[in-house]
N, C-alpha and C. Protein backbone atom coordinates (compact mmCIF):
# COMPACT_ATOMS: atom_id res chain seq x y z
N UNK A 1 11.28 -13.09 -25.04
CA UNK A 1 12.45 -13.11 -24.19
C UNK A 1 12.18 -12.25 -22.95
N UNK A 2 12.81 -12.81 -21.74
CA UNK A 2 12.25 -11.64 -20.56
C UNK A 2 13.53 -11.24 -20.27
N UNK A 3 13.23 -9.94 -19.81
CA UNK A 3 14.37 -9.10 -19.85
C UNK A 3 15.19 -9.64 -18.05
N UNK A 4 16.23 -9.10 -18.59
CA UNK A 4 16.88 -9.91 -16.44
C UNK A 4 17.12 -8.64 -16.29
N UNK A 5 17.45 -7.30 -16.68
CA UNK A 5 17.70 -6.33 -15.64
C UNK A 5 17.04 -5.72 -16.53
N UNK A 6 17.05 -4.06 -16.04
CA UNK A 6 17.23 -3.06 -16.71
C UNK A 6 17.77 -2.44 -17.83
N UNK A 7 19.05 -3.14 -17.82
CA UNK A 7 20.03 -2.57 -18.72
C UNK A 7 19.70 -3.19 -20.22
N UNK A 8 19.04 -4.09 -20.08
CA UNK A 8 18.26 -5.16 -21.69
C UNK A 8 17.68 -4.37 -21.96
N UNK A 9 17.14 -2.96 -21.36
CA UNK A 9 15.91 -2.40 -21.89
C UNK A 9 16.88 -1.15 -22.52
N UNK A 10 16.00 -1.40 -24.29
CA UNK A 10 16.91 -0.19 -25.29
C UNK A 10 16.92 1.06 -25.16
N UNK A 11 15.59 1.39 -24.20
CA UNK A 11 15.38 2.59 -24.12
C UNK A 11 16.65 2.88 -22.90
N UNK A 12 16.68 2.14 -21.87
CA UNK A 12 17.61 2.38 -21.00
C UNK A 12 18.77 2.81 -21.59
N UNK A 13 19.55 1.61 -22.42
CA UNK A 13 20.78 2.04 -23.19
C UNK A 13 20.92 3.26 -23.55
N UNK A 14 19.82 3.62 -24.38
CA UNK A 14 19.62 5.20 -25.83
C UNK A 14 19.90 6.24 -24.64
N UNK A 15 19.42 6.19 -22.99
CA UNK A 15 19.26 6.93 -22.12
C UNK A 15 20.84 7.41 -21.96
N UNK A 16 21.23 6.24 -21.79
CA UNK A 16 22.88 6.38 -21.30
C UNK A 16 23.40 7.02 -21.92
N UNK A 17 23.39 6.51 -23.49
CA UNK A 17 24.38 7.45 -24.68
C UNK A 17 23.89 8.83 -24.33
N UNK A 18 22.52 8.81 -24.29
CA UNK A 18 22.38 10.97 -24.48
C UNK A 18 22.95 11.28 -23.22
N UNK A 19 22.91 10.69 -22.10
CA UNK A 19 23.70 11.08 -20.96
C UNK A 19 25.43 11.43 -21.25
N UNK A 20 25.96 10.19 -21.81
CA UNK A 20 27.15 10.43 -22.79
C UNK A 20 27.01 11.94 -23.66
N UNK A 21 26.29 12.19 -24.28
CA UNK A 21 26.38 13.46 -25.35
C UNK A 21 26.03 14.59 -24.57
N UNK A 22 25.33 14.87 -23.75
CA UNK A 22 24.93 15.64 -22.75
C UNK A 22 26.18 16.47 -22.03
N UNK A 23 27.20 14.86 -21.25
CA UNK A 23 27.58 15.61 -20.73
C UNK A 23 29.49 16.12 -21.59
N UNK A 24 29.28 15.61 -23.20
CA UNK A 24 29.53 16.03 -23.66
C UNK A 24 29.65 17.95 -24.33
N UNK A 25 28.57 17.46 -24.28
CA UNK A 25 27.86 19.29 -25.23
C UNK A 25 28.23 20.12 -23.48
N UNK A 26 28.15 19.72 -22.67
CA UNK A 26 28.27 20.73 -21.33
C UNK A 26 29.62 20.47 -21.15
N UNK A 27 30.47 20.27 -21.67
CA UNK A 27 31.92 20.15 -21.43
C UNK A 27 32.51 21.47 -22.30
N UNK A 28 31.67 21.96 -23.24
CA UNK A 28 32.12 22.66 -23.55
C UNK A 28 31.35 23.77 -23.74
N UNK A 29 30.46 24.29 -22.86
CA UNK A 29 30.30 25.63 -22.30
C UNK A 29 31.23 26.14 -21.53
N UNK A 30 30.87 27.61 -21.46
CA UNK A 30 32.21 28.38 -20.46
C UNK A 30 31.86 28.10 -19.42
N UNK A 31 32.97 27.83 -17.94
CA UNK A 31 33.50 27.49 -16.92
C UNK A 31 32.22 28.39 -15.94
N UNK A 32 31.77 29.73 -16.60
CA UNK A 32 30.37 30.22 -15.79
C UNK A 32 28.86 29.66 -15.66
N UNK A 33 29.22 28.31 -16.73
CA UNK A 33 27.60 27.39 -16.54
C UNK A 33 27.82 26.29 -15.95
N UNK A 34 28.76 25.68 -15.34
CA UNK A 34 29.53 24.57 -14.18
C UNK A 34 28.19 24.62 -13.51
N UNK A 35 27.78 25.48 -12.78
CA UNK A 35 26.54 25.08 -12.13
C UNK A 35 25.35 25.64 -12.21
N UNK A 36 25.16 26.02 -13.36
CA UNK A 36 23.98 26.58 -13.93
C UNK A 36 23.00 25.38 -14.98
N UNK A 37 23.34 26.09 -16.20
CA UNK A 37 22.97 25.11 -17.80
C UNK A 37 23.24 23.46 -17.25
N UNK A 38 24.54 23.39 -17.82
CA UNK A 38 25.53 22.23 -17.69
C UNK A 38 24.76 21.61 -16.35
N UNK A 39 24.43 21.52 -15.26
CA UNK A 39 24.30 21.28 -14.38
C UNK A 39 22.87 20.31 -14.28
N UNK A 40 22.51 21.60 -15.04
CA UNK A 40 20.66 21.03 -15.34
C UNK A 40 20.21 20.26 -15.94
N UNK A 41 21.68 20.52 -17.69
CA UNK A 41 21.05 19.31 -18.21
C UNK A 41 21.87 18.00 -17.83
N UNK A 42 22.52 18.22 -17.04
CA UNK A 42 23.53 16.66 -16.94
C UNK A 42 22.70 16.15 -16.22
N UNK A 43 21.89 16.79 -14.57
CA UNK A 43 20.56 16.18 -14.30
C UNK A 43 19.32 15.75 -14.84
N UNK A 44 19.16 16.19 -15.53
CA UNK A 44 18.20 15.77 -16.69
C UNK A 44 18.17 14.92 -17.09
N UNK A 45 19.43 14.73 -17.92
CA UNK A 45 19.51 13.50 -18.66
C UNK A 45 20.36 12.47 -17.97
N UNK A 46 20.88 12.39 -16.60
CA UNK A 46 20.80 11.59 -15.80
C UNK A 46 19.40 11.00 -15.22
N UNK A 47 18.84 11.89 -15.18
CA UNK A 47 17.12 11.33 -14.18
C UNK A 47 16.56 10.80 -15.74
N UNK A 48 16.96 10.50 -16.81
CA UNK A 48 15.92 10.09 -17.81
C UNK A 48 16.38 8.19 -17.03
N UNK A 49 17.49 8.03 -17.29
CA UNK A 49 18.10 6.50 -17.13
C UNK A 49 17.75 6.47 -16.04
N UNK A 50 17.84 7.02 -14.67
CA UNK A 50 17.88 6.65 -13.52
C UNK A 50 16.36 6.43 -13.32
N UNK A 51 15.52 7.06 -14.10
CA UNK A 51 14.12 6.96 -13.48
C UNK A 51 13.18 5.42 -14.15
N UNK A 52 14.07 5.15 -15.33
CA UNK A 52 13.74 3.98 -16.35
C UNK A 52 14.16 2.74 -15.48
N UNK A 53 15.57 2.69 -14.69
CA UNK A 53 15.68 1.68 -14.13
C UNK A 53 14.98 2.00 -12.54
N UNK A 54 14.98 2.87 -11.95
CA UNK A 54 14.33 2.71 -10.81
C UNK A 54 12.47 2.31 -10.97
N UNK A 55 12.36 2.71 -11.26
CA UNK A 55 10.69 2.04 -12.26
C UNK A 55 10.98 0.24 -12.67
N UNK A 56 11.77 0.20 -12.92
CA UNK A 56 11.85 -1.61 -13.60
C UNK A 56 12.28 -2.12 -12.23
N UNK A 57 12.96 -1.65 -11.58
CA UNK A 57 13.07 -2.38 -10.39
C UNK A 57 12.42 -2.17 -9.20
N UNK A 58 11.32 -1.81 -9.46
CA UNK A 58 9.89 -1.75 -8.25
C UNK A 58 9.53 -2.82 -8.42
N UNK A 59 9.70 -4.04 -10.20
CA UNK A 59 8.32 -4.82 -9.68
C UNK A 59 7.67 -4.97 -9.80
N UNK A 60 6.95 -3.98 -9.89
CA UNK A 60 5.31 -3.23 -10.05
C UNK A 60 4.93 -3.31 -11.06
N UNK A 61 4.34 -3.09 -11.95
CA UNK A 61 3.78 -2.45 -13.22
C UNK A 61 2.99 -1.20 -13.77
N UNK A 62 2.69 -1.18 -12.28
CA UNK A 62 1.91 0.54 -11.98
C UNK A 62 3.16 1.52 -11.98
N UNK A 63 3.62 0.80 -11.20
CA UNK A 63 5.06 1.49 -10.39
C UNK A 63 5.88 2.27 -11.92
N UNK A 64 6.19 1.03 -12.60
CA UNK A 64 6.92 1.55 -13.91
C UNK A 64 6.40 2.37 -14.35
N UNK A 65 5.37 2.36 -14.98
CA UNK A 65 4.72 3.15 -15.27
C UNK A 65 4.62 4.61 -14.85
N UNK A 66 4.44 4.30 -13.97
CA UNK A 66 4.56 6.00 -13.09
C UNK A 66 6.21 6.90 -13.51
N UNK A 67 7.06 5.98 -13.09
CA UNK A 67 8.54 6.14 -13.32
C UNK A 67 9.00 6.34 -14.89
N UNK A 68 8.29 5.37 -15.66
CA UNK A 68 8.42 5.90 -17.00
C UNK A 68 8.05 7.33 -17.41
N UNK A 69 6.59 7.54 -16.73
CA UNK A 69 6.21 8.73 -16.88
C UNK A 69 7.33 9.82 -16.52
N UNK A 70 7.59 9.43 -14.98
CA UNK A 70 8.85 10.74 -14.62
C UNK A 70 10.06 10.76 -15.36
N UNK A 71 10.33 9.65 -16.26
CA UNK A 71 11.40 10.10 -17.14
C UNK A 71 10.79 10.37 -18.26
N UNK A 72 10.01 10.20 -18.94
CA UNK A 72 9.53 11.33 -20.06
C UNK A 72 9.12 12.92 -19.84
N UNK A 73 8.93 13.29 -18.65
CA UNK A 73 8.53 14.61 -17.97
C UNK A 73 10.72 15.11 -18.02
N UNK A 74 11.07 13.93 -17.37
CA UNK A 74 12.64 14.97 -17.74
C UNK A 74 13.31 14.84 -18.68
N UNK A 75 13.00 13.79 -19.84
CA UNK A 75 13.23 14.13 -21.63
C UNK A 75 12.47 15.65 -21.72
N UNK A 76 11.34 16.18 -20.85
CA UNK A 76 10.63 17.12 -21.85
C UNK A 76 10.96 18.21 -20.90
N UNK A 77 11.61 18.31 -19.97
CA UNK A 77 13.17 19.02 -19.30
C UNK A 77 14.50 19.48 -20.28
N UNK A 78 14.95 18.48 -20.34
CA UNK A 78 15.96 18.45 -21.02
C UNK A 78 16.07 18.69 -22.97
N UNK A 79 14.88 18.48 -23.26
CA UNK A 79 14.37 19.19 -24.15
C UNK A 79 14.28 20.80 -24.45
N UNK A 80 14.13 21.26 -23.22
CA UNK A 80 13.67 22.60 -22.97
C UNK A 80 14.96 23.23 -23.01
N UNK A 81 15.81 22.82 -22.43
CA UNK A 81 17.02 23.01 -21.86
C UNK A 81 18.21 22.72 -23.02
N UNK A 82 17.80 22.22 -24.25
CA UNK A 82 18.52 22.22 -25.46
C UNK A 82 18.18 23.19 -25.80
N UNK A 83 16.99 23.46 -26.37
CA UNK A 83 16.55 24.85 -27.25
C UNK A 83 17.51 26.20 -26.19
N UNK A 84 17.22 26.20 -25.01
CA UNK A 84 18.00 27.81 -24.43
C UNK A 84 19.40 27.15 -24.65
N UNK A 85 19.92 26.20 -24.25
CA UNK A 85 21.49 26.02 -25.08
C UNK A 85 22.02 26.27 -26.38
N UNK A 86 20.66 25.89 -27.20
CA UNK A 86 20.95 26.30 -29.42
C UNK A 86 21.36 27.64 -29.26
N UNK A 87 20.19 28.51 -28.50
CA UNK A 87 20.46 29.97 -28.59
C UNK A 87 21.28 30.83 -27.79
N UNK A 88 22.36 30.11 -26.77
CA UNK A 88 23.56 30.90 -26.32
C UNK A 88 24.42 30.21 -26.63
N UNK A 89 24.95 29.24 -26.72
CA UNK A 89 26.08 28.64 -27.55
C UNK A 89 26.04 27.84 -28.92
N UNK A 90 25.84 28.87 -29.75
CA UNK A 90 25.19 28.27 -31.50
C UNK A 90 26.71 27.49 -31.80
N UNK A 91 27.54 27.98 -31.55
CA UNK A 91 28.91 27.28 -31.85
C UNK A 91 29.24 25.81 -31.74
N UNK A 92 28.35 25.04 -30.77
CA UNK A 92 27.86 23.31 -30.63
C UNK A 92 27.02 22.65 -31.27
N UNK A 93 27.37 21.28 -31.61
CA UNK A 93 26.53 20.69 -32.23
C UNK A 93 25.68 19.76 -31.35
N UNK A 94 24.04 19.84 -31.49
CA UNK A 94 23.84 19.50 -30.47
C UNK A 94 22.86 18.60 -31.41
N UNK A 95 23.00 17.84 -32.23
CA UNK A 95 22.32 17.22 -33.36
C UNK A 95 22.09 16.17 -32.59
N UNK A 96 23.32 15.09 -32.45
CA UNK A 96 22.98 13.91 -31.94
C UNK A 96 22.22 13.62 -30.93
N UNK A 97 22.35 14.36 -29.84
CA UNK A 97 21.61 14.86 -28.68
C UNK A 97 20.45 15.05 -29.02
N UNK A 98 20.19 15.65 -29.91
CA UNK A 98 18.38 15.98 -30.42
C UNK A 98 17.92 14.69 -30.98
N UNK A 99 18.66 14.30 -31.65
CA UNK A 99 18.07 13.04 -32.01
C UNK A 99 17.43 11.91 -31.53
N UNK A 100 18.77 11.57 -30.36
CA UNK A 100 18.58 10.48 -29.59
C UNK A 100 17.61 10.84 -28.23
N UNK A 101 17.20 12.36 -28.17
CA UNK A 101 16.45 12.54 -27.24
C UNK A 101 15.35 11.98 -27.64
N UNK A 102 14.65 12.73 -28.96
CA UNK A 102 13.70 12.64 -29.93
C UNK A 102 13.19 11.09 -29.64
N UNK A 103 13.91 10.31 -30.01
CA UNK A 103 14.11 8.50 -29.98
C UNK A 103 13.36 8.24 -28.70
N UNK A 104 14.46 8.50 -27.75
CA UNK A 104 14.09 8.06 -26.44
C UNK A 104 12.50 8.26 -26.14
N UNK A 105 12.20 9.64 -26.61
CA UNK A 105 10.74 10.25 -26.15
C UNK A 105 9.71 9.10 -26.63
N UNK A 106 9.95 9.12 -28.18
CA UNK A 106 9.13 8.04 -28.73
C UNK A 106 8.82 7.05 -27.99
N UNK A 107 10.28 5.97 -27.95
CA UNK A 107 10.21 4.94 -27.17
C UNK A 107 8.92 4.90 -25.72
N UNK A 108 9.43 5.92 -24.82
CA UNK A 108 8.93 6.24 -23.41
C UNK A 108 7.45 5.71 -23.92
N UNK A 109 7.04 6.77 -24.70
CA UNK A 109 5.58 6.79 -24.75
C UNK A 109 4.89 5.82 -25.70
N UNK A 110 5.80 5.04 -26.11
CA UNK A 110 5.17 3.78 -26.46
C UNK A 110 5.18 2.55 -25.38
N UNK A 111 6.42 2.49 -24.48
CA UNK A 111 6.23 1.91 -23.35
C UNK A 111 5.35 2.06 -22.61
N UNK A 112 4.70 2.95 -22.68
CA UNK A 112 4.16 3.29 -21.58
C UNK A 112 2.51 3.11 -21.89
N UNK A 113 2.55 3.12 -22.96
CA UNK A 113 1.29 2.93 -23.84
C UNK A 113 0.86 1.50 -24.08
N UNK A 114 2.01 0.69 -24.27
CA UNK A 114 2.10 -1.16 -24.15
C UNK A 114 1.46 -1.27 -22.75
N UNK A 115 1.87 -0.68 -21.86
CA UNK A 115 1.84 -1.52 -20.36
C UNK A 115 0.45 -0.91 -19.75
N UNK A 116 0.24 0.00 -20.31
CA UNK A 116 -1.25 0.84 -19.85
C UNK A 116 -2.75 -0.11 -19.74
N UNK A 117 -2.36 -0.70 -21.16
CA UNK A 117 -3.94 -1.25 -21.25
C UNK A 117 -4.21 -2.93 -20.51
N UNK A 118 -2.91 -3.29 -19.85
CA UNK A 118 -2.96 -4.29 -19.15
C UNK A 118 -3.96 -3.93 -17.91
N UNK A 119 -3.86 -2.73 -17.24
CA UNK A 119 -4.48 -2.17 -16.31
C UNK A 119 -5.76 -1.62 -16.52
N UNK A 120 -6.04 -1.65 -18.30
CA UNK A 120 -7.47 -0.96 -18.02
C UNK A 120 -8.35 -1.95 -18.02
N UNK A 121 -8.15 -3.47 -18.51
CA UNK A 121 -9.02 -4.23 -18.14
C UNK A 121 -9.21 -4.88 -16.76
N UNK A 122 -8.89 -4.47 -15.93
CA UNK A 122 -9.53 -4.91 -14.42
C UNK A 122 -10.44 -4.11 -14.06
């Protein structure tokens, strides 16, 4: 089946929800991480989706690639950026969020691993 946009792609979807939980879990830090924490990871896990579809819509296949890459570099952002969240606000559950990050990561780097070896035979 060929995909017609972006949005067919699961990893894209999984992107959205943690964007959903993200900016969940930062809804409820105190009103002093508005533009700190909260800030960073809502970018974060905004640039995971945004970088999955801007990559699919180059075209390219190099291109994706590259773009896939930059959204697995800000899963491993926003990764970073959970662990210092576990340890100042232990009071959140930040399970699902770990999970579906976890997922996403997988995914990335199997995408990215499918589309690689098209390029090493030229």
């Amino acid at each position: 089946m060929k995909l017609k946009s972006f949005k067919d792609l699961t990893v894209w979807q999984k992107a959205i929800n943690l964007v959903d939980e993200i900016y969940k879990i930062t809804a409820k830090f105190p009103k002093s991480e508005t533009y700190g924490l909260a800030s960073q990871m809502q970018r974060a896990a905004v640039a995971i989706a945004s970088n999955i579809a801007e990559g699919y819509k180059r075209n390219h296949r190099l291109e994706f690639i590259q773009f896939l890459g930059i959204a697995n570099s800000s899963s491993g952002e926003l990764e970073t950026q959970i662990v210092i969240a576990k340890r100042q606000y232990q009071n959140i559950n930040y399970l699902r969020a770990e999970l579906l990050l976890e997922e996403i990561q997988k995914m990335l780097h199997a995408l990215i691993q499918s589309l690689k070896p098209l390029y090493a035979k030229r």
